[in-house]
Protein backbone atom coordinates (compact mmCIF):
# COMPACT_ATOMS: atom_id res chain seq x y z
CA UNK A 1 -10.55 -10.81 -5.54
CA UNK A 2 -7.30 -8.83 -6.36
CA UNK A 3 -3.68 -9.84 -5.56
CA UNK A 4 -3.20 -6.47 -5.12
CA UNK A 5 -3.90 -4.62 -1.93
CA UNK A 6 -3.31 -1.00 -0.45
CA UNK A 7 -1.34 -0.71 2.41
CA UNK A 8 -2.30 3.12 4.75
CA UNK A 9 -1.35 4.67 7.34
CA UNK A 10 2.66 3.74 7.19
CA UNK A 11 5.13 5.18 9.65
CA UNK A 12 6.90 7.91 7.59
CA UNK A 13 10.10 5.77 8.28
CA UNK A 14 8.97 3.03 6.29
CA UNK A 15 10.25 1.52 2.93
CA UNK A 16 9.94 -1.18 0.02
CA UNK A 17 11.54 -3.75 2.21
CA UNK A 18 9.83 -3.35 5.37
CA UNK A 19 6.58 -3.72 3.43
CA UNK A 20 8.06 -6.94 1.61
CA UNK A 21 9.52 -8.26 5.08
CA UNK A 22 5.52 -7.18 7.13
CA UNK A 23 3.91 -9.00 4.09
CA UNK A 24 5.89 -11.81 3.42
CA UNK A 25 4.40 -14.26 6.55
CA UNK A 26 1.56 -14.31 4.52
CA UNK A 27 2.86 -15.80 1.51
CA UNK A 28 5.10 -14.78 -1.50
CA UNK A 29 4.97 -10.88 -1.96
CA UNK A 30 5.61 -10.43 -6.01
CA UNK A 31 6.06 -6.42 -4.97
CA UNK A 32 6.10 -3.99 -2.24
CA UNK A 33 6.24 -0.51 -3.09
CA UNK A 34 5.81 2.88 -0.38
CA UNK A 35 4.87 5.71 -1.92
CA UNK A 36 7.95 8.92 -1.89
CA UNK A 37 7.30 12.30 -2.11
CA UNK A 38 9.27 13.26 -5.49
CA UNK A 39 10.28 16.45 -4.02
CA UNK A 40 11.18 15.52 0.09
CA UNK A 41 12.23 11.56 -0.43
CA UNK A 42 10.01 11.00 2.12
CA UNK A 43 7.12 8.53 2.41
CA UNK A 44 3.73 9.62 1.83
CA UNK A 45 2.51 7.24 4.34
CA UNK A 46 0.73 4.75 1.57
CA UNK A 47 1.55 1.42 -0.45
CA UNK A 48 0.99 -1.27 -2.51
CA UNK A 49 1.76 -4.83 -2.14
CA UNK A 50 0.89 -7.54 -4.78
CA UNK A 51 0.50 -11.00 -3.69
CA UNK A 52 1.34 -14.19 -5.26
CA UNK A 53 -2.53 -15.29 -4.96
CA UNK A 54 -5.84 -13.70 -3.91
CA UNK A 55 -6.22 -16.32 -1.38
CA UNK A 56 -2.50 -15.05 0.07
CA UNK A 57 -4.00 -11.51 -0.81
CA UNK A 58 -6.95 -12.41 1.84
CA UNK A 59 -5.06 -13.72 4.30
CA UNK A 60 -2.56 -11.00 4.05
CA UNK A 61 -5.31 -8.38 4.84
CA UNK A 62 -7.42 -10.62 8.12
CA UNK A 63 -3.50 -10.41 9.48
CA UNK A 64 -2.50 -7.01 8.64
CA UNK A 65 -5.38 -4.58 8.66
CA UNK A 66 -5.60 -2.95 12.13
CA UNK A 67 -2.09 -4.03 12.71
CA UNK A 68 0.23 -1.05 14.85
CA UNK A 69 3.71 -0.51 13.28
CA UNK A 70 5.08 2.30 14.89
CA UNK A 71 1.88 3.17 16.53
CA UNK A 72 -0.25 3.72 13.65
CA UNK A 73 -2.71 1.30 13.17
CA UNK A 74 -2.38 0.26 8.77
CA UNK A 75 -5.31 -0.10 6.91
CA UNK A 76 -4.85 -2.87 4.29
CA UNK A 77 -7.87 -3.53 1.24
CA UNK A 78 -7.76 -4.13 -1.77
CA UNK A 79 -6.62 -2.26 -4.35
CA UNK A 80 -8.88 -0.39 -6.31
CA UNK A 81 -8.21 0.52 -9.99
CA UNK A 82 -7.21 4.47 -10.06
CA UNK A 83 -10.19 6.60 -11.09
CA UNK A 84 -9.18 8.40 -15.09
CA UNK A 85 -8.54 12.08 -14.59
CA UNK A 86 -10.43 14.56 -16.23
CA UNK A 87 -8.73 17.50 -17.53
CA UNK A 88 -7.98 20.50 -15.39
CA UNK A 89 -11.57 22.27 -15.29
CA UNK A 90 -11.99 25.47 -17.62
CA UNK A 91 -9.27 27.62 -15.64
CA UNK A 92 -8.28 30.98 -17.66
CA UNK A 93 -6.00 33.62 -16.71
């Protein structure tokens, strides 16, 4: 297993550090990082956090997934290696 794990289903009010502070109880969090919108600042309600082991990793997501922070219940997993894009399709104008 992973050391890294997604984090969903954030409160829009939430940032690096509140991830890092959640996450931390379960061992050492190497980083924490919420997803912005480029364009609003705001959170896009999704994360990563990599921990310092998979077993901290594991025990990070028994204790966190489910959880309610500002009642929205996260969903934590592992994180899965983004899919390659394909080019755009055949669009012509």
């Amino acid at each position: 297993m992973s050391s890294k794990l997604y984090v969903g289903n954030l409160p829009y009010s939430f940032r690096d550090s509140d991830m890092e502070q959640a996450f931390s109880q379960f061992g050492t969090v190497s980083s924490a990082k919420v997803m912005m919108d480029r364009d609003s600042g705001r959170s896009k309600g999704f994360g990563f956090v990599e921990m310092g082991s998979a077993a901290e990793a594991q025990a990070a997501i028994a204790g966190m997934n489910g959880k309610d922070y500002g009642g929205r219940g996260l969903v934590v997993n592992e994180a899965r290696p983004m899919e390659p894009r394909t080019g755009g399709g055949n669009r012509r104008f």
